[in-house]
Protein backbone atom coordinates (compact mmCIF):
# COMPACT_ATOMS: atom_id res chain seq x y z
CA UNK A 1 -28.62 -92.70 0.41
CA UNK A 2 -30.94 -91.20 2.94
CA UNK A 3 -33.53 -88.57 2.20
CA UNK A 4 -34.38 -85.77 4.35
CA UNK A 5 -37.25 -82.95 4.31
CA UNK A 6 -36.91 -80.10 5.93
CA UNK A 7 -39.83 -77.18 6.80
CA UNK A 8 -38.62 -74.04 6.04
CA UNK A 9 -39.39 -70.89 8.82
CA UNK A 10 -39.20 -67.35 7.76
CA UNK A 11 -38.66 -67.80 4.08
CA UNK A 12 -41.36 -68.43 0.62
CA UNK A 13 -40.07 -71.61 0.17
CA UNK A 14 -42.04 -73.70 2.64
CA UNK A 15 -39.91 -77.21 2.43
CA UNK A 16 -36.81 -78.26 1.40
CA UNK A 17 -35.83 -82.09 0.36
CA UNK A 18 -32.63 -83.61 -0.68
CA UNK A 19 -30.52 -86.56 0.06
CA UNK A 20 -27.22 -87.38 1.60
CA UNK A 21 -24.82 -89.99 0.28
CA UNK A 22 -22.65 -92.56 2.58
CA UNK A 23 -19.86 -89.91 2.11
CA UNK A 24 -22.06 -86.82 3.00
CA UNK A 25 -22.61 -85.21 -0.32
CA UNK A 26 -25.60 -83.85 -1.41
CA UNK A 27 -28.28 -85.01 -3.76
CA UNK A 28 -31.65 -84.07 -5.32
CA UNK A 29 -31.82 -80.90 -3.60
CA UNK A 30 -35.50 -79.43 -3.95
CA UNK A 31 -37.14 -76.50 -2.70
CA UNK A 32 -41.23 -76.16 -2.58
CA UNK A 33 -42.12 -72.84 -3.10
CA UNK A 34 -40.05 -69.43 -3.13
CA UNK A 35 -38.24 -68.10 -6.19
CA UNK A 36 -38.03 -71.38 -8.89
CA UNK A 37 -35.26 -70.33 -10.94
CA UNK A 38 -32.66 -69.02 -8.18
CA UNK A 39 -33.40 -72.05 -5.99
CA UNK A 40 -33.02 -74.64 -9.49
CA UNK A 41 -29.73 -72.65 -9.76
CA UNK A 42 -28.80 -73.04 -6.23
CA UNK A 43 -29.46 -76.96 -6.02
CA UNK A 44 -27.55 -77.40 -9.21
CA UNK A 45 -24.49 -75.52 -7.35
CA UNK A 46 -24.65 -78.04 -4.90
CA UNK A 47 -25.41 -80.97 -6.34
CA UNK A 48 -22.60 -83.65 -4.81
CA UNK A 49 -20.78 -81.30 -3.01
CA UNK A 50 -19.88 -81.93 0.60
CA UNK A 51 -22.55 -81.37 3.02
CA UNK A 52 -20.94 -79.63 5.64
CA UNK A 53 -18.96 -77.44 3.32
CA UNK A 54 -22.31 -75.83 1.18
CA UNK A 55 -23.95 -75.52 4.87
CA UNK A 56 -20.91 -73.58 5.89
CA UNK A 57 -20.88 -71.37 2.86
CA UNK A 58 -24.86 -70.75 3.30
CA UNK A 59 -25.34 -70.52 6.77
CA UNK A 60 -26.26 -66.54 7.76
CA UNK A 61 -27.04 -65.76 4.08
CA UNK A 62 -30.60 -63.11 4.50
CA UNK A 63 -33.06 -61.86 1.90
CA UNK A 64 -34.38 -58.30 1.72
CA UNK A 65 -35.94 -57.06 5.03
CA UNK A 66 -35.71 -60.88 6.52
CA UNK A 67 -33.38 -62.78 8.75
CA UNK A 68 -33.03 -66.02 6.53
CA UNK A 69 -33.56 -66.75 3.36
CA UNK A 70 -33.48 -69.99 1.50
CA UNK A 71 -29.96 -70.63 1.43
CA UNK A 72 -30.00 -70.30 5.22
CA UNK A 73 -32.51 -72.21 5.54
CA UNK A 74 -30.84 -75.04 3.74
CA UNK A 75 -27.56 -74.81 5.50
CA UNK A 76 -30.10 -75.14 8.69
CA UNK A 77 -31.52 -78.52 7.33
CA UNK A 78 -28.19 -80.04 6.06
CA UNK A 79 -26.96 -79.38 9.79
CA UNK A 80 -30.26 -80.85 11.53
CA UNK A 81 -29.49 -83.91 8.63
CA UNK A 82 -25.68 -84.18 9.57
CA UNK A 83 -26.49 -84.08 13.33
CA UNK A 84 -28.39 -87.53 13.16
């Protein structure tokens, strides 16, 4: 398994960590910082699910008056961790 941190941009959370299995799915997804409960909720969701597929389903995803959000911002990291 490989871990991978991630600095958020544009969002409350400022870092996001998880890990990717030999088969791409992802692990111990956790944010630091922004709304705790919604992003428990969300790393639950996606807890061993294929990489590419929650990035897909995340990717564009905004909050309020912003252009990201957190979800966004973690489809952004699984893609910078899948393009290695």
């Amino acid at each position: 398994m490989t871990h991978y941190t991630y600095k958020t941009k544009g969002t409350c959370s400022r870092e996001i960590e998880f890990d990717l299995d030999d088969e791409k799915k992802l692990h111990n997804i956790a944010f630091h910082g922004g709304c705790n409960g919604n992003l428990k909720g969300i790393s639950k969701l996606c807890e061993g699910k294929d990489a590419s597929e929650i990035a897909s389903i995340l990717a564009g995803n905004t909050c309020g008056m912003k252009s990201t959000s957190c979800p966004d911002q973690l489809s952004k990291a699984i893609a910078e961790a899948l393009s290695h």
